[in-house]
Protein backbone atom coordinates (compact mmCIF):
# COMPACT_ATOMS: atom_id res chain seq x y z
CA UNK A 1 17.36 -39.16 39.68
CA UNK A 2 14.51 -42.43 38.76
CA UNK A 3 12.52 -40.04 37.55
CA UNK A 4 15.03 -39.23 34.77
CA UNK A 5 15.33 -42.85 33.80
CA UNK A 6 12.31 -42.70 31.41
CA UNK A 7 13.13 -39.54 29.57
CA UNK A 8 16.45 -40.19 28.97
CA UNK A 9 15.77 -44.12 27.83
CA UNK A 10 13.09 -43.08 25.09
CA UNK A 11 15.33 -39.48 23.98
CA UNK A 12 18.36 -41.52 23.38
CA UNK A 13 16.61 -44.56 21.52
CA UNK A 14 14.62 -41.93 19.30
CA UNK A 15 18.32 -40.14 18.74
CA UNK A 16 19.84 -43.53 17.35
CA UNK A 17 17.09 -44.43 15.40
CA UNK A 18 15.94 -41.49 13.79
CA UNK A 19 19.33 -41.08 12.43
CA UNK A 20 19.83 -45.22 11.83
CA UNK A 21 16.79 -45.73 10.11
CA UNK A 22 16.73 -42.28 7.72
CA UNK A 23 20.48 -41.79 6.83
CA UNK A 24 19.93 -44.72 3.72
CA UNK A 25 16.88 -42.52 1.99
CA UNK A 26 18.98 -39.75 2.73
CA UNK A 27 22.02 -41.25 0.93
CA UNK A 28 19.76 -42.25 -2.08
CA UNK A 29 18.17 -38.87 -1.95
CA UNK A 30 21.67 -37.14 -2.33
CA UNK A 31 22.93 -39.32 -4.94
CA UNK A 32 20.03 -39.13 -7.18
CA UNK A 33 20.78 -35.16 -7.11
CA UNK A 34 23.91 -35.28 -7.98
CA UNK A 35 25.08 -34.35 -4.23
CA UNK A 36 28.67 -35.73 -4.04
CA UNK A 37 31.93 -35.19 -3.65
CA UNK A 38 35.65 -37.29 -4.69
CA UNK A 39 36.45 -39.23 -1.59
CA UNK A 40 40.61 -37.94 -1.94
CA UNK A 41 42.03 -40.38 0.37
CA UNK A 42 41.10 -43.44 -2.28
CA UNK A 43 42.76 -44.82 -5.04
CA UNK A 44 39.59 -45.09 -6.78
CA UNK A 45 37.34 -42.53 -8.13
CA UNK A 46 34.70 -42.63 -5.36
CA UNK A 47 31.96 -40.32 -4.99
CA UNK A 48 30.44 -40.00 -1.43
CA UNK A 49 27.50 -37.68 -1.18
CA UNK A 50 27.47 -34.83 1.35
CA UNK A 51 25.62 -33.12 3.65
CA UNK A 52 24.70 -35.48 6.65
CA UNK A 53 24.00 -32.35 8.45
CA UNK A 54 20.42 -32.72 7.96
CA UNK A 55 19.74 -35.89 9.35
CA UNK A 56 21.98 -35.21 12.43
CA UNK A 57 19.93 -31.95 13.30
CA UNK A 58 16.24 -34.59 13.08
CA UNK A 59 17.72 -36.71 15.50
CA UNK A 60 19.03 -34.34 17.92
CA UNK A 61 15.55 -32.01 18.13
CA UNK A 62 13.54 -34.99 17.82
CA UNK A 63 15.37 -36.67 20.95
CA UNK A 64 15.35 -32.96 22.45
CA UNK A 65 12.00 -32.43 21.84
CA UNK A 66 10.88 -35.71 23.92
CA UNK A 67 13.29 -34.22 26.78
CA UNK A 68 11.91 -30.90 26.91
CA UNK A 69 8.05 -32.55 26.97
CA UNK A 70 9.53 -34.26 30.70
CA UNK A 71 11.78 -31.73 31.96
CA UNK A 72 10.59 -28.49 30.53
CA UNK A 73 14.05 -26.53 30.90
CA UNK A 74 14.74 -23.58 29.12
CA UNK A 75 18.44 -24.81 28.84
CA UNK A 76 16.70 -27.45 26.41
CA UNK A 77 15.95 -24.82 24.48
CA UNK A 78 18.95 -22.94 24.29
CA UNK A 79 20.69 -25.71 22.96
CA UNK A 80 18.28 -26.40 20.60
CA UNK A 81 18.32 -23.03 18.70
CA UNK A 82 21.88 -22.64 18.89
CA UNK A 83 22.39 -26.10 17.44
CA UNK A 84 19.91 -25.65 15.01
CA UNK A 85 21.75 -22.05 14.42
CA UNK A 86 24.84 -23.40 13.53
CA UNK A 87 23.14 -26.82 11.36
CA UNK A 88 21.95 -23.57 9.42
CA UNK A 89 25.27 -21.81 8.75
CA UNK A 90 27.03 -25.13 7.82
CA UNK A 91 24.62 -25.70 5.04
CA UNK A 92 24.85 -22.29 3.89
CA UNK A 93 28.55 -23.24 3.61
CA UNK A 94 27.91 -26.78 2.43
CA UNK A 95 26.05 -24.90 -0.65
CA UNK A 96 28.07 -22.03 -1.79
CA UNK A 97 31.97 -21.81 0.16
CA UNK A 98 31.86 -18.81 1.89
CA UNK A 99 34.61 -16.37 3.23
CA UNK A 100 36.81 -17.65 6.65
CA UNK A 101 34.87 -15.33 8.23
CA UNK A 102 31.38 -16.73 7.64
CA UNK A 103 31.26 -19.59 10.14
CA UNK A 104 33.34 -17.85 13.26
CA UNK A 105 31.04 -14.53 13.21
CA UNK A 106 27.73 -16.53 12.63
CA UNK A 107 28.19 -19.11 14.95
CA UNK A 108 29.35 -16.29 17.42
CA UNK A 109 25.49 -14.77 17.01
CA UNK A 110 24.19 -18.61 16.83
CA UNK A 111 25.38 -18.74 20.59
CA UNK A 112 23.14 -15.63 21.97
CA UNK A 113 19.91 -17.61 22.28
CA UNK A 114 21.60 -19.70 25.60
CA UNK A 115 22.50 -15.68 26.67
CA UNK A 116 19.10 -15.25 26.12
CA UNK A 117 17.66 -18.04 27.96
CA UNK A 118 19.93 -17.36 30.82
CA UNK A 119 20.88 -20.86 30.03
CA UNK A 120 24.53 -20.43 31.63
CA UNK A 121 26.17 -19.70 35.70
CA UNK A 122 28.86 -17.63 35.08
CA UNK A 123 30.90 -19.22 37.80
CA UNK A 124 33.60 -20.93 35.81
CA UNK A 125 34.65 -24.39 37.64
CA UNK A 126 38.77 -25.09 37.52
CA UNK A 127 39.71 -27.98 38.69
CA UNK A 128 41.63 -27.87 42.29
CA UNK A 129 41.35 -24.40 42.44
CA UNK A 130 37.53 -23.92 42.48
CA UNK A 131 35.28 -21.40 41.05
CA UNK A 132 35.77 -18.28 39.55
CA UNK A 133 33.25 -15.49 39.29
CA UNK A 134 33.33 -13.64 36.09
CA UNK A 135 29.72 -12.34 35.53
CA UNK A 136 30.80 -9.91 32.52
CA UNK A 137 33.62 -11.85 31.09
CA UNK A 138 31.64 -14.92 30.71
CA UNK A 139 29.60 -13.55 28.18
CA UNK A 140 32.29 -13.45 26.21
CA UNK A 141 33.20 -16.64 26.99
CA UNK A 142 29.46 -17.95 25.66
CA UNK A 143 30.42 -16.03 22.38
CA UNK A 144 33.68 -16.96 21.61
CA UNK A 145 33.02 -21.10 22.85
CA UNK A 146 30.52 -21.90 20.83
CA UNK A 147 32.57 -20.73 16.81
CA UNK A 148 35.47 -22.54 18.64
CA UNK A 149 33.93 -26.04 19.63
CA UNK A 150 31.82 -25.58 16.10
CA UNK A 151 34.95 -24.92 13.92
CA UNK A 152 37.11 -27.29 16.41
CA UNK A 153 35.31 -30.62 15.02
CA UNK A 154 34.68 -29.39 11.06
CA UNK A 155 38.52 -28.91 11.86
CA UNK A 156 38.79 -32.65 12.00
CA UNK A 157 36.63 -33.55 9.57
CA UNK A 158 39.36 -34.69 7.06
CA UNK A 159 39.39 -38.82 6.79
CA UNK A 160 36.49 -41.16 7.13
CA UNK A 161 34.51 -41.59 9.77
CA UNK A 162 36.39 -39.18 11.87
CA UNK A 163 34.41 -36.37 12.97
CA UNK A 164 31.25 -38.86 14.01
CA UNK A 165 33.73 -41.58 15.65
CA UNK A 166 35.27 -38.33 17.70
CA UNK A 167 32.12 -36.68 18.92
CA UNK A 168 30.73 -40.52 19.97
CA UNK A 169 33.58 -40.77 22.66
CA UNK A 170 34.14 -37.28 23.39
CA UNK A 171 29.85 -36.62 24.02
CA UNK A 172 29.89 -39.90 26.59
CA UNK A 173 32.78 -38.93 28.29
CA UNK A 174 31.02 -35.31 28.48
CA UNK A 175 28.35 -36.68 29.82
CA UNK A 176 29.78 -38.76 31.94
CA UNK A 177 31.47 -35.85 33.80
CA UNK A 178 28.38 -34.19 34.10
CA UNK A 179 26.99 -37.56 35.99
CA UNK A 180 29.93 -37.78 38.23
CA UNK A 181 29.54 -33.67 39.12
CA UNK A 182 26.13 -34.38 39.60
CA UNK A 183 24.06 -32.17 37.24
CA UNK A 184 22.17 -35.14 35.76
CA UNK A 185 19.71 -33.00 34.08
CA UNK A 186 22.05 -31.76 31.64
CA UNK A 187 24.20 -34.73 31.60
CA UNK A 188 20.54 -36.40 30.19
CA UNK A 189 20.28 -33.74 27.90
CA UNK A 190 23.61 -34.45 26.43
CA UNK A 191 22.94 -38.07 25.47
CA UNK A 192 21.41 -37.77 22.49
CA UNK A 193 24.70 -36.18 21.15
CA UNK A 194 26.67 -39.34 22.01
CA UNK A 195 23.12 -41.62 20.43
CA UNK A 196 23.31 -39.70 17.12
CA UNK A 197 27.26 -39.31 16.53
CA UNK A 198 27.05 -43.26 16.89
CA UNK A 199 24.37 -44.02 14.45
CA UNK A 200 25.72 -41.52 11.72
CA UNK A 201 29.27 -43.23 12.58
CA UNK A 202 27.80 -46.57 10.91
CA UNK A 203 27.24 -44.49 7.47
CA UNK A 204 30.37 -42.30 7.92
CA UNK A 205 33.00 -45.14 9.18
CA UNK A 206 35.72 -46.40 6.29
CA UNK A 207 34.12 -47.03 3.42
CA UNK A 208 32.55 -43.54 4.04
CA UNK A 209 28.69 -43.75 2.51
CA UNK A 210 27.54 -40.26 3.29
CA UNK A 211 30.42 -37.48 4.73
CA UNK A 212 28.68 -34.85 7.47
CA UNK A 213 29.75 -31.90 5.52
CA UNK A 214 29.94 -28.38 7.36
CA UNK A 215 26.17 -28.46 8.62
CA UNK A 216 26.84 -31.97 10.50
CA UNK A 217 30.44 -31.34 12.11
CA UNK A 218 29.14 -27.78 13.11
CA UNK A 219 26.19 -29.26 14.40
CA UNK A 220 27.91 -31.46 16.21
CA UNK A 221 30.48 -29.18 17.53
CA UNK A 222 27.84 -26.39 18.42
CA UNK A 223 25.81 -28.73 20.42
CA UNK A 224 28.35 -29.61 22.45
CA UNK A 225 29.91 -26.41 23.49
CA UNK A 226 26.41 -25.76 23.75
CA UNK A 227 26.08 -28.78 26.58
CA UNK A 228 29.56 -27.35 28.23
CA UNK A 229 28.09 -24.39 28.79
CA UNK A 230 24.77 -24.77 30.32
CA UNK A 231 26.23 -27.72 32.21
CA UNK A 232 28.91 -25.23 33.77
CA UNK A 233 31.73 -27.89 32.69
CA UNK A 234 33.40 -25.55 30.56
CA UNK A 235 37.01 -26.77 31.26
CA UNK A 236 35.93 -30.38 31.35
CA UNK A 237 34.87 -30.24 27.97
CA UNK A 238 37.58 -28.66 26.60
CA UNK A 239 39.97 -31.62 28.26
CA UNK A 240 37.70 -33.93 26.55
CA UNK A 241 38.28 -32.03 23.00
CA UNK A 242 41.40 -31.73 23.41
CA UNK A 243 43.20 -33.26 20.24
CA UNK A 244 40.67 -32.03 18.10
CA UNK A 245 41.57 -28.34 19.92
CA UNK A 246 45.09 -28.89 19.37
CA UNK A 247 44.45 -29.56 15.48
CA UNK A 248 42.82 -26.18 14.82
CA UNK A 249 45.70 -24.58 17.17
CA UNK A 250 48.33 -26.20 15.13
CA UNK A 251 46.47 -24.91 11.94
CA UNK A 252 45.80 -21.71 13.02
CA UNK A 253 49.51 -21.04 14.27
CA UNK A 254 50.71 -22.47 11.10
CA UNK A 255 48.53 -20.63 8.55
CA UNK A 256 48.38 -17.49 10.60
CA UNK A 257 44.72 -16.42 9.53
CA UNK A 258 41.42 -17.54 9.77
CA UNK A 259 40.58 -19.45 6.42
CA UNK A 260 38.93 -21.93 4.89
CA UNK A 261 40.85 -25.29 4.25
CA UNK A 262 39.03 -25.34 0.92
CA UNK A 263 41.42 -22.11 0.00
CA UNK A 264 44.63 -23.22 1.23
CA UNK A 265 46.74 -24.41 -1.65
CA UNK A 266 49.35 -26.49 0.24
CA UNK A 267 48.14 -30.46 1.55
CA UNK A 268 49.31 -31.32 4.93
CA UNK A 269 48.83 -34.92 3.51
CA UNK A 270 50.25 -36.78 0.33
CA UNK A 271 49.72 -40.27 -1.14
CA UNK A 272 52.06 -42.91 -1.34
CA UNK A 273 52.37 -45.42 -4.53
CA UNK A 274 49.95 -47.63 -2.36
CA UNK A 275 48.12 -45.27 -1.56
CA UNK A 276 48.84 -45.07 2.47
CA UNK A 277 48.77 -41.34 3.84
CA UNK A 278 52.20 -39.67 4.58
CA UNK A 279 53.51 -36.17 5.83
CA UNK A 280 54.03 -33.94 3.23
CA UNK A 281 57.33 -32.16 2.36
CA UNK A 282 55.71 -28.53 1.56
CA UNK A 283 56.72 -26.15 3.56
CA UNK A 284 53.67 -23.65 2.53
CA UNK A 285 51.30 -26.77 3.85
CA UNK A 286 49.70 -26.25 7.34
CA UNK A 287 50.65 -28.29 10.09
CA UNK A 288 47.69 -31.03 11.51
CA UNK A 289 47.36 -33.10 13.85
CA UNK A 290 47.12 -35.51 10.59
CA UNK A 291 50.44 -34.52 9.85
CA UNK A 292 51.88 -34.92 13.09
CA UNK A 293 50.55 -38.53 13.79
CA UNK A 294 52.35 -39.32 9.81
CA UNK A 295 55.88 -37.72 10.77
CA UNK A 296 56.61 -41.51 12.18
CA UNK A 297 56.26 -42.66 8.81
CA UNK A 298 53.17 -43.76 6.62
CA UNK A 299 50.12 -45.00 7.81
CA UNK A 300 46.67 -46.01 6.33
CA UNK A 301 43.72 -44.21 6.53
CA UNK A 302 42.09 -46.46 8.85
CA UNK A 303 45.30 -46.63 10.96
CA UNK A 304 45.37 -42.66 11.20
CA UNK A 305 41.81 -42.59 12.31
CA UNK A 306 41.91 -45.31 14.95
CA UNK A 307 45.25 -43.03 16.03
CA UNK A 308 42.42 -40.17 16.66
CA UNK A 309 39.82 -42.15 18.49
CA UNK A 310 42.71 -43.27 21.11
CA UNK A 311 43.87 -39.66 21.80
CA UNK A 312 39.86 -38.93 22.17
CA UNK A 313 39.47 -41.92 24.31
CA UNK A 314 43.17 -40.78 26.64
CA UNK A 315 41.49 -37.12 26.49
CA UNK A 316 37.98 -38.79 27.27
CA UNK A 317 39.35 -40.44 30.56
CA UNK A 318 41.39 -37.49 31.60
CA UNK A 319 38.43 -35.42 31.61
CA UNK A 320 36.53 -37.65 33.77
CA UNK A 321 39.24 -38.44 36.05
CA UNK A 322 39.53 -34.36 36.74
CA UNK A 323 35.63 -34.81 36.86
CA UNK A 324 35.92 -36.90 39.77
CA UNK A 325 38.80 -35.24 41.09
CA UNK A 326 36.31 -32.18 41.10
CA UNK A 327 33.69 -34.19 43.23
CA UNK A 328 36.23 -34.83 45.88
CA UNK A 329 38.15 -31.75 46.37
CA UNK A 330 35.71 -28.95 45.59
């Protein structure tokens, strides 16, 4: 375990500060090209310039890098290419809007290299119950997890500040879990996660400077059902992710298809004369977690976020309480 103390310190503090110190020339970079989009949830005309996507994917391989030059694991790598995969689709999306198909078939292929690797134990950990061997299965498992924790957080994506502020308590308490099962390898792999999400959540926070666009929020989601699976915490992760998981489940019931939010004409979300966020009346508009949190009555934006980060935070702890709970009984 020492020896892990040095690789992880200097991974995570190149994570933060790749991402601290280069997001402002990548801001100015973006608006000087034009790169922006209408921030919808303010009463001013304000233009916030998109992708973050590729500063988040420099500070994750640069921290992952430094971790595989200690550890040399081939699970390093996995996650790697598969996050780097699906930082490639996003953009592709960011750049011209593809089909609803695009993302969920792609990032399906982006999550062969951890197949390839052999990056995975197809013993799938429940909690109480044990472990369940499902050798064949589990492939499918690797294919349809990583689309659904990639598309899971661009799901969310929708008010300031968000998407970063979710992963940054959903990666720790990941990790976390993977510390109290005792895989610390992979539980020091998955800091950086945690290291970047927080330093892009200084740019990304209310007033937003710079949004993640699809090549951040499915980098971020890729990487960590990238982490769930080579950690074998499958189920732990998926506690941890839960209101974000919930949100696409209560989109996808609602709209009945995979689609692009981009094409659906109905807003789950109107404006008040004040400009607070409130449910909207239309019954063609898919129902959000956004939505649900605004059928007590309005709210601001801010108010609606924080509302997110403390059902991470109650998800967060539940996932390390079954974490320990794991420890003791299995």
């Amino acid at each position: 375990m020492t020896e892990l103390i040095i690789p992880a310190i200097i991974s995570c503090i190149v994570a933060f500060f790749v991402v601290f110190v280069m997001t402002p020339p990548l801001i100015k970079f973006l608006g000087n090209r034009n790169l922006a989009v209408q921030d919808i949830n303010k009463k001013e005309s304000v233009m916030v310039v998109r992708p973050g996507g590729p500063i988040i994917i420099l500070g994750i391989i640069a921290a992952e890098i430094v971790l595989y030059a200690f550890l040399q694991l081939n699970e390093i790598l996995a996650i790697i290419i598969t996050t780097f995969a699906a930082f490639v689709i996003g953009y592709i999306d960011d750049r011209k809007v593809m089909g609803g198909w695009f993302k969920p078939v792609t990032l399906a292929i982006a999550a062969i290299p951890i197949i390839a690797f052999g990056a995975y134990d197809s013993n799938l950990a429940f909690p109480l119950f044990g472990t369940v061997q499902i050798p064949v299965l589990y492939l499918a498992l690797i294919i349809f997890m990583i689309p659904i924790t990639g598309n899971t957080i661009n799901s969310i994506d929708v008010l300031n500040g968000v998407a970063s502020g979710f992963m940054v308590i959903a990666s720790f308490s990941l990790s976390i879990c993977l510390f109290i099962i005792g895989n610390y390898e992979i539980a020091i792999v998955s800091l950086p996660l945690g290291f970047v999400s927080l330093a892009f959540y200084k740019y990304h926070k209310i007033p937003s400077k710079i949004f993640p666009g699809d090549s951040g929020a499915l980098t971020f989601g890729a990487m960590y059902g990238a982490i769930a699976i080579v950690g074998g915490v499958e189920i732990l992760a998926a506690i941890a992710l839960l209101p974000a998981v919930i949100n696409s489940f209560l989109f996808l019931s609602s709209v009945k298809r995979i689609v692009e939010h981009r094409q659906i004409k109905g807003k789950p979300v109107e404006h008040t004369d004040d400009f607070r966020l409130k449910a909207t009346d239309d019954k063609t508009a898919p129902v959000t977690l956004v939505r649900l949190i605004l059928a007590g009555g309005p709210l601001s934006e801010k108010q609606v976020g924080y509302a997110i980060f403390k059902l991470a935070l109650f998800s967060g702890s539940l996932a390390i309480l079954t974490a320990f709970m794991m420890r003791i009984f299995l």
